[in-house]
C-alpha atoms as a PDB file:
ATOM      1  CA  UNK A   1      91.435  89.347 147.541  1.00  0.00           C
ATOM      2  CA  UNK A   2      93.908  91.894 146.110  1.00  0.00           C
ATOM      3  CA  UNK A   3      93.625  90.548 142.426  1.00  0.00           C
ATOM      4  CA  UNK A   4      90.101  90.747 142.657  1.00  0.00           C
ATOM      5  CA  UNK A   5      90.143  94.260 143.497  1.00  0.00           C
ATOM      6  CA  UNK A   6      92.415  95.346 141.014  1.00  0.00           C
ATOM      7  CA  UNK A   7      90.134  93.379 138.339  1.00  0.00           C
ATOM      8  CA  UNK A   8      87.286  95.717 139.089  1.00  0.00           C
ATOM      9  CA  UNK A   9      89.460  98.775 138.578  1.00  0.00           C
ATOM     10  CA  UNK A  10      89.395  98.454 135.116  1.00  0.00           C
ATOM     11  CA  UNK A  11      85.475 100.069 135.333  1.00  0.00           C
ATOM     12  CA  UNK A  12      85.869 103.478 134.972  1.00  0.00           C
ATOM     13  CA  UNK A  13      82.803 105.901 134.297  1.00  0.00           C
ATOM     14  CA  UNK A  14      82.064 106.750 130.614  1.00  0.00           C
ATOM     15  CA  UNK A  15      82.967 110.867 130.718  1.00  0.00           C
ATOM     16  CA  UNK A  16      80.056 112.829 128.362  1.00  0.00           C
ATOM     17  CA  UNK A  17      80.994 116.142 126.826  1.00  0.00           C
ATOM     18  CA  UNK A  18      84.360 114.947 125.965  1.00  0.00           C
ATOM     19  CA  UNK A  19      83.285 114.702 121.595  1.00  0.00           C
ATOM     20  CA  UNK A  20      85.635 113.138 119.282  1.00  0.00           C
ATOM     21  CA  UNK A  21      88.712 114.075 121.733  1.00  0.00           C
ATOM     22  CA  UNK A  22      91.811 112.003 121.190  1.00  0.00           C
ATOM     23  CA  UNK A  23      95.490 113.904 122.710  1.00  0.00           C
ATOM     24  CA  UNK A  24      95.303 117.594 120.542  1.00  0.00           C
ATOM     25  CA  UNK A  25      92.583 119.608 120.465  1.00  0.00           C
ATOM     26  CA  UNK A  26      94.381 122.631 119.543  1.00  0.00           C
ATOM     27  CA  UNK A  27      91.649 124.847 122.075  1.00  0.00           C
ATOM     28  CA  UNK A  28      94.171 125.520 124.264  1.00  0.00           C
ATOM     29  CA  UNK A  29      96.878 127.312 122.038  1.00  0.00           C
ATOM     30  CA  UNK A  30      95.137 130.735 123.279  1.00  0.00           C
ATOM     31  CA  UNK A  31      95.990 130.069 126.566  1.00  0.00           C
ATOM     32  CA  UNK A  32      92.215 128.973 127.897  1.00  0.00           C
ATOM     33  CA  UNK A  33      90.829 125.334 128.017  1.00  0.00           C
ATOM     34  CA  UNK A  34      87.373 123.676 128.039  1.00  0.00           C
ATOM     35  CA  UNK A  35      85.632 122.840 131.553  1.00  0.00           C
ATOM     36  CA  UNK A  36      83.549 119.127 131.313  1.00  0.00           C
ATOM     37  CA  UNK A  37      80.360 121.688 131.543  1.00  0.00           C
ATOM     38  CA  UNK A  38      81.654 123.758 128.340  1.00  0.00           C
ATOM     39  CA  UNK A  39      82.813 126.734 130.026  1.00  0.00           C
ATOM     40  CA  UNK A  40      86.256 127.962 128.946  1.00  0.00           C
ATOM     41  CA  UNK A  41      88.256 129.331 131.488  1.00  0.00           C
ATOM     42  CA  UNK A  42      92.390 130.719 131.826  1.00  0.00           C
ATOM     43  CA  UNK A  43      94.958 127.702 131.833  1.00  0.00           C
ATOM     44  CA  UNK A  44      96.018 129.473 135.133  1.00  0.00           C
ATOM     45  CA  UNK A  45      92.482 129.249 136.916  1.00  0.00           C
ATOM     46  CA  UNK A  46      92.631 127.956 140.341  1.00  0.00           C
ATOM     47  CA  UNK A  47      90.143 125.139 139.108  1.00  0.00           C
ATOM     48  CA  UNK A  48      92.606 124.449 136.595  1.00  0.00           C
ATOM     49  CA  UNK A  49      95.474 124.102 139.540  1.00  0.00           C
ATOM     50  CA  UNK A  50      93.980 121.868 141.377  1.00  0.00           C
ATOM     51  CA  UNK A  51      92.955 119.041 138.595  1.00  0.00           C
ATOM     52  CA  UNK A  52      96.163 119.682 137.249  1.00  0.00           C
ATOM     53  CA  UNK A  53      98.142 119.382 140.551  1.00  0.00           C
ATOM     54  CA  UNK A  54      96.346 115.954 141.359  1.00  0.00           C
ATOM     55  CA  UNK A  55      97.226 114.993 137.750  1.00  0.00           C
ATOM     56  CA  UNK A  56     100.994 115.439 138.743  1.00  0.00           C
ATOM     57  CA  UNK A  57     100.378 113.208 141.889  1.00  0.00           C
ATOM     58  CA  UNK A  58      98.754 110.564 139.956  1.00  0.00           C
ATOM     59  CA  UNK A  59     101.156 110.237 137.841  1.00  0.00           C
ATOM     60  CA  UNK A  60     103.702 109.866 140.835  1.00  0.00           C
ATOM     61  CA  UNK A  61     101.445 107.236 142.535  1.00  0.00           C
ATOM     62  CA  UNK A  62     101.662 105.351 139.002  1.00  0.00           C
ATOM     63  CA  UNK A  63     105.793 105.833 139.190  1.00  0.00           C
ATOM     64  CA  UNK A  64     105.415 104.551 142.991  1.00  0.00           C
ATOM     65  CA  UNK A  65     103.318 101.576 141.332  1.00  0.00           C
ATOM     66  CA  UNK A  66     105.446 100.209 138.892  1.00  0.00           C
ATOM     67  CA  UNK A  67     107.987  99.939 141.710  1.00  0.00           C
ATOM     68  CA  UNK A  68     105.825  98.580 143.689  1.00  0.00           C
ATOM     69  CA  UNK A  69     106.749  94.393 144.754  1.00  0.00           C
ATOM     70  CA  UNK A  70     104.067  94.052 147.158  1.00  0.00           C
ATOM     71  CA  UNK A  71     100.600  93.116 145.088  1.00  0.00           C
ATOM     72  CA  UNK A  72      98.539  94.554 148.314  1.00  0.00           C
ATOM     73  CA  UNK A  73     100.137  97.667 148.508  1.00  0.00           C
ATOM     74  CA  UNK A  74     100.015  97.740 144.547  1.00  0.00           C
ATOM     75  CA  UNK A  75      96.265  96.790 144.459  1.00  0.00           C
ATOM     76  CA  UNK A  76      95.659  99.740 146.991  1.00  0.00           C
ATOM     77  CA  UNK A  77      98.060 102.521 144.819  1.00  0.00           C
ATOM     78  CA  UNK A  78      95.611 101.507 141.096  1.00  0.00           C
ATOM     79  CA  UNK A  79      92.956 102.178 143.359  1.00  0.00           C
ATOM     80  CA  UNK A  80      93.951 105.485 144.116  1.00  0.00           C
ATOM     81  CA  UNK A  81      94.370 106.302 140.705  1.00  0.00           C
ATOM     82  CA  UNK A  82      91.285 105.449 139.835  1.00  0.00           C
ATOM     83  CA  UNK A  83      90.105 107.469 142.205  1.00  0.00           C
ATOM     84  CA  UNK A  84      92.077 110.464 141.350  1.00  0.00           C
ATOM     85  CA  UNK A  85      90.645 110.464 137.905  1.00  0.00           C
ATOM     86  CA  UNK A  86      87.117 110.060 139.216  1.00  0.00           C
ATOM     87  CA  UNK A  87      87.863 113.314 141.571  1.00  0.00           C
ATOM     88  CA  UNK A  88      89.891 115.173 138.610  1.00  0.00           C
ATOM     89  CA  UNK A  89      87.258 114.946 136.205  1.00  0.00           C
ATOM     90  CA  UNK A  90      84.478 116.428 139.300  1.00  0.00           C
ATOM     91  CA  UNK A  91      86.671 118.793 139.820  1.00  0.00           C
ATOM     92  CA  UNK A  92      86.370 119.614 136.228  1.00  0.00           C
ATOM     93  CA  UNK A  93      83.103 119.327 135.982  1.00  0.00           C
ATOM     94  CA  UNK A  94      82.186 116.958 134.185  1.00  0.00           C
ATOM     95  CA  UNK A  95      78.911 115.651 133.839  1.00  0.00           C
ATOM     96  CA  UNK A  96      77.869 112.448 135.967  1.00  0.00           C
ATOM     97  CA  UNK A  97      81.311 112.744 137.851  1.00  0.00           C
ATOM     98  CA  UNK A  98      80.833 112.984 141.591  1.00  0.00           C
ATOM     99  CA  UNK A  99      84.024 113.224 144.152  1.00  0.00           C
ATOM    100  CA  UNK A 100      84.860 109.669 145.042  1.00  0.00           C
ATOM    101  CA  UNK A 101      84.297 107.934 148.859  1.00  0.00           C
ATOM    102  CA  UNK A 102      86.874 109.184 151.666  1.00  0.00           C
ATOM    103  CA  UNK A 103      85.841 105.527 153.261  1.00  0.00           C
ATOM    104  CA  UNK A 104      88.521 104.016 150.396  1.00  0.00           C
ATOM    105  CA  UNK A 105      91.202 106.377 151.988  1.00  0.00           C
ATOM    106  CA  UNK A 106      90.278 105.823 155.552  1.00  0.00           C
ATOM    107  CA  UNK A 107      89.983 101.995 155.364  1.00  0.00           C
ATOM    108  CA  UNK A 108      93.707 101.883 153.636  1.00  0.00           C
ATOM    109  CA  UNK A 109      94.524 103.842 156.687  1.00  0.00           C
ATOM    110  CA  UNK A 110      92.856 101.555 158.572  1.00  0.00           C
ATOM    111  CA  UNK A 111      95.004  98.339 157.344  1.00  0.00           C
ATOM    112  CA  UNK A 112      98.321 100.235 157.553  1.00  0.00           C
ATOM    113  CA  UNK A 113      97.583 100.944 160.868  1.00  0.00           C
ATOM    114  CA  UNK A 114      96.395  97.231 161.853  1.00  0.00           C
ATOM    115  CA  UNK A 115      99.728  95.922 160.063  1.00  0.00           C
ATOM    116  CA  UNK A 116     102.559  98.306 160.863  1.00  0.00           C
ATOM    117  CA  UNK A 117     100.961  98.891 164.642  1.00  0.00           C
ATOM    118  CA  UNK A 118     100.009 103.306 165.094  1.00  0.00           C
ATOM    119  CA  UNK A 119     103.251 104.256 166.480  1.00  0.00           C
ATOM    120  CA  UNK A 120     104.098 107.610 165.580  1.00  0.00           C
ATOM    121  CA  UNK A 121     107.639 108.220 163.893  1.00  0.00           C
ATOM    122  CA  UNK A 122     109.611 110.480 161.566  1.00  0.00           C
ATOM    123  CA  UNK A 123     110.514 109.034 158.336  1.00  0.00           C
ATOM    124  CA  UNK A 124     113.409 109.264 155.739  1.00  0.00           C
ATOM    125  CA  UNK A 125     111.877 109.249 152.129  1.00  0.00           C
ATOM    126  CA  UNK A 126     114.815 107.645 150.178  1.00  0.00           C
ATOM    127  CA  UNK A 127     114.514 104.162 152.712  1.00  0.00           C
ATOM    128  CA  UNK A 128     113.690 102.581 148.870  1.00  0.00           C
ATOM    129  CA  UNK A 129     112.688 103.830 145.867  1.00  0.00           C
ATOM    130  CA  UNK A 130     108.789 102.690 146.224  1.00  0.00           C
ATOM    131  CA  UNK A 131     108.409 104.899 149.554  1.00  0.00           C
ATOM    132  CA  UNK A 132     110.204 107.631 147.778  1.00  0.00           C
ATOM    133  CA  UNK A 133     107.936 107.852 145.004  1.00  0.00           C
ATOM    134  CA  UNK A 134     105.212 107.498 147.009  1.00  0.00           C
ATOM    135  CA  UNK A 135     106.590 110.634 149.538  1.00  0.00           C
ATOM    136  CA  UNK A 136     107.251 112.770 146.262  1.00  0.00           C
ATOM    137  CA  UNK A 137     103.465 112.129 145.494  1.00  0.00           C
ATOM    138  CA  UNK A 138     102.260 112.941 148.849  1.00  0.00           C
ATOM    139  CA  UNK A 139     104.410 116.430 148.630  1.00  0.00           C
ATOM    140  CA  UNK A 140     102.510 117.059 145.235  1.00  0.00           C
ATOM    141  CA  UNK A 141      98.919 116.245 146.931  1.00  0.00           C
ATOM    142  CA  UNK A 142     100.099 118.905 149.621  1.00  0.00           C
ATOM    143  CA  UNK A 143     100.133 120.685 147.260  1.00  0.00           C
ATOM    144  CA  UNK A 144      97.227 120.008 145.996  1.00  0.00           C
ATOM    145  CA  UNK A 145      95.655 120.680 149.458  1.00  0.00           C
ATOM    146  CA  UNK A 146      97.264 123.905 149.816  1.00  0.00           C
ATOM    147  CA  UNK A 147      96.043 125.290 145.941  1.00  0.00           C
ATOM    148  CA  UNK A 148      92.491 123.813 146.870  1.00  0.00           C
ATOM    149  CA  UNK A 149      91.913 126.281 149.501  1.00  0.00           C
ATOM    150  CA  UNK A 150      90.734 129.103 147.865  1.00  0.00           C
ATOM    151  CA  UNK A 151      88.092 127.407 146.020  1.00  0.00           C
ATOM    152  CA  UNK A 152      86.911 125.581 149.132  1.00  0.00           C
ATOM    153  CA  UNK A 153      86.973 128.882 150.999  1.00  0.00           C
ATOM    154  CA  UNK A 154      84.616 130.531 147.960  1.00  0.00           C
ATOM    155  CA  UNK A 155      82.243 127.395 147.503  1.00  0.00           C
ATOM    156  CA  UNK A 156      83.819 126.713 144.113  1.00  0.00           C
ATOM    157  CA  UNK A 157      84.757 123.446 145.332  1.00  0.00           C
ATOM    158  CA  UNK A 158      82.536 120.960 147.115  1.00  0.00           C
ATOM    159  CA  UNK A 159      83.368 119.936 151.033  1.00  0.00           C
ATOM    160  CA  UNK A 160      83.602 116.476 150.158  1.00  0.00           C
ATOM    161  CA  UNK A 161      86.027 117.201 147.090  1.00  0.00           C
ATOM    162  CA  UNK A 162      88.395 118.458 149.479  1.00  0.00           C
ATOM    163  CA  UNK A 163      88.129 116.501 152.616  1.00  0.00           C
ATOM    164  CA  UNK A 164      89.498 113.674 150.142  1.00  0.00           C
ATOM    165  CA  UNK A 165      92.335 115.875 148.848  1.00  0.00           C
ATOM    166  CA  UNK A 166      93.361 116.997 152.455  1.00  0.00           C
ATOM    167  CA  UNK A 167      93.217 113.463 152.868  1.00  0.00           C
ATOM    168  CA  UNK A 168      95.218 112.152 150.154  1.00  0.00           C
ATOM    169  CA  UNK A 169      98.789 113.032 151.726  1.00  0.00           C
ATOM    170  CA  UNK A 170      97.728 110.818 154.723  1.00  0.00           C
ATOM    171  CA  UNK A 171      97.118 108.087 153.156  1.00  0.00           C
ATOM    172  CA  UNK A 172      99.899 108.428 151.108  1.00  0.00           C
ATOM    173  CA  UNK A 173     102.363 108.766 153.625  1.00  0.00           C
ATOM    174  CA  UNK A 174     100.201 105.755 155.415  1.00  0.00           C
ATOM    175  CA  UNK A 175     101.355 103.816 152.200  1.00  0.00           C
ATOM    176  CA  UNK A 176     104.738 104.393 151.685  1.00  0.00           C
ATOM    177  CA  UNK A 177     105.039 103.152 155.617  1.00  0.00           C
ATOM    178  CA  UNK A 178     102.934 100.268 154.841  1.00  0.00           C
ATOM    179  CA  UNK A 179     106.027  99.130 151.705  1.00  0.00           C
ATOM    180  CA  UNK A 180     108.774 100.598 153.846  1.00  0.00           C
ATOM    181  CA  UNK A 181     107.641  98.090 156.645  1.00  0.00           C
ATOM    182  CA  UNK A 182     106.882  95.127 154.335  1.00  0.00           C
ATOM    183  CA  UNK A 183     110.520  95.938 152.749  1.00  0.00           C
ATOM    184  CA  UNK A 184     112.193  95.730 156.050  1.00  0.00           C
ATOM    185  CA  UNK A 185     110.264  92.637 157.501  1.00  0.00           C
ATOM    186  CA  UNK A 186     111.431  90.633 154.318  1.00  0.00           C
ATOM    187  CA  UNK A 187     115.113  92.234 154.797  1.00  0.00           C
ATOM    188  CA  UNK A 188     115.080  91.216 158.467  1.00  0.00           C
ATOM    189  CA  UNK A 189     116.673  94.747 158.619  1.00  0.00           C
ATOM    190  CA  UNK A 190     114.792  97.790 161.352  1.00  0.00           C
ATOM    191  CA  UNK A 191     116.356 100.350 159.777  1.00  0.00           C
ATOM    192  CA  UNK A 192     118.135 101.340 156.399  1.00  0.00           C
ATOM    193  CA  UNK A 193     119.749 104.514 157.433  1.00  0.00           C
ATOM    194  CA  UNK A 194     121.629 105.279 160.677  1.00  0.00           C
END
């Protein structure tokens, strides 16, 4: 089941507007860039922050990933990613890009909850290097939540665009539980700090 998912990933949307882009464009050496809708706007533009601040956290779901010895909890991270670049490139707005499902975050939510039982408890990041990855991303898609905000609050950004941010860091966090419990159960250990 988990293969098969991550087989499907590999279908991302074909982004318009982008033009004969490759890594330089050399548009943004006076300090603006290039919305997917043609606009140029200030590097430091809120709209900026936030695609730019999920960017970071992608890339530390993709660290988190690599780690990553469990192929469901793996499957479930390259999902996320592909999400995230889905809900990057709305947030940019480019054309035909629409903010991704919260249903993928609340059904991973779902599982975690079904496998590790929903009992409440503090965590310590560093309990392996996969969970610590994965809290370092959920700190960045705080983040994200918090930098979101003001566009919400003007309109600029759709309600669905950030219900899925504000939920990211849960199921992040939901994730990193979901490893830090496999890790254990396969240890035979219940803890890996007292």
């Amino acid at each position: 089941m988990w293969r098969r998912r991550v087989r499907h990933l590999h279908r991302l949307p074909r982004v318009t507007g982008m033009g004969d882009v490759w890594i330089t464009t050399k548009g943004g050496d006076s300090g603006e860039t290039s919305l997917g809708d043609g606009r140029r706007i200030p590097k430091d533009h809120p709209r900026v922050e936030v695609y730019g601040t999920l960017d970071e956290c992608q890339a530390h779901i993709g660290m988190a990933r690599s780690l990553c010895e469990y192929p469901e909890v793996s499957a479930e991270l390259c999902l996320l990613e592909q999400e995230l670049g889905i809900l990057m490139g709305s947030i940019a707005l480019y054309p035909g890009l629409t903010c991704p499902n919260i249903g993928t975050i609340e059904r991973i939510i779902g599982t975690v909850a079904d496998v590790t039982g929903k009992h409440f408890r503090f965590v310590r990041p560093g309990d392996s290097t996969t969970g610590a990855a994965l809290h370092v991303a959920r700190t960045v898609a705080r983040r994200a939540e918090r930098t979101a905000v003001s566009l919400f609050r003007t309109g600029d950004l759709a309600g669905d665009a950030f219900q899925y941010i504000n939920r990211l860091s849960d199921v992040l966090y939901a994730l990193a539980l979901w490893h830090d419990h496999l890790r254990r159960r396969d240890e035979g250990i219940s803890e890996t700090c007292s």
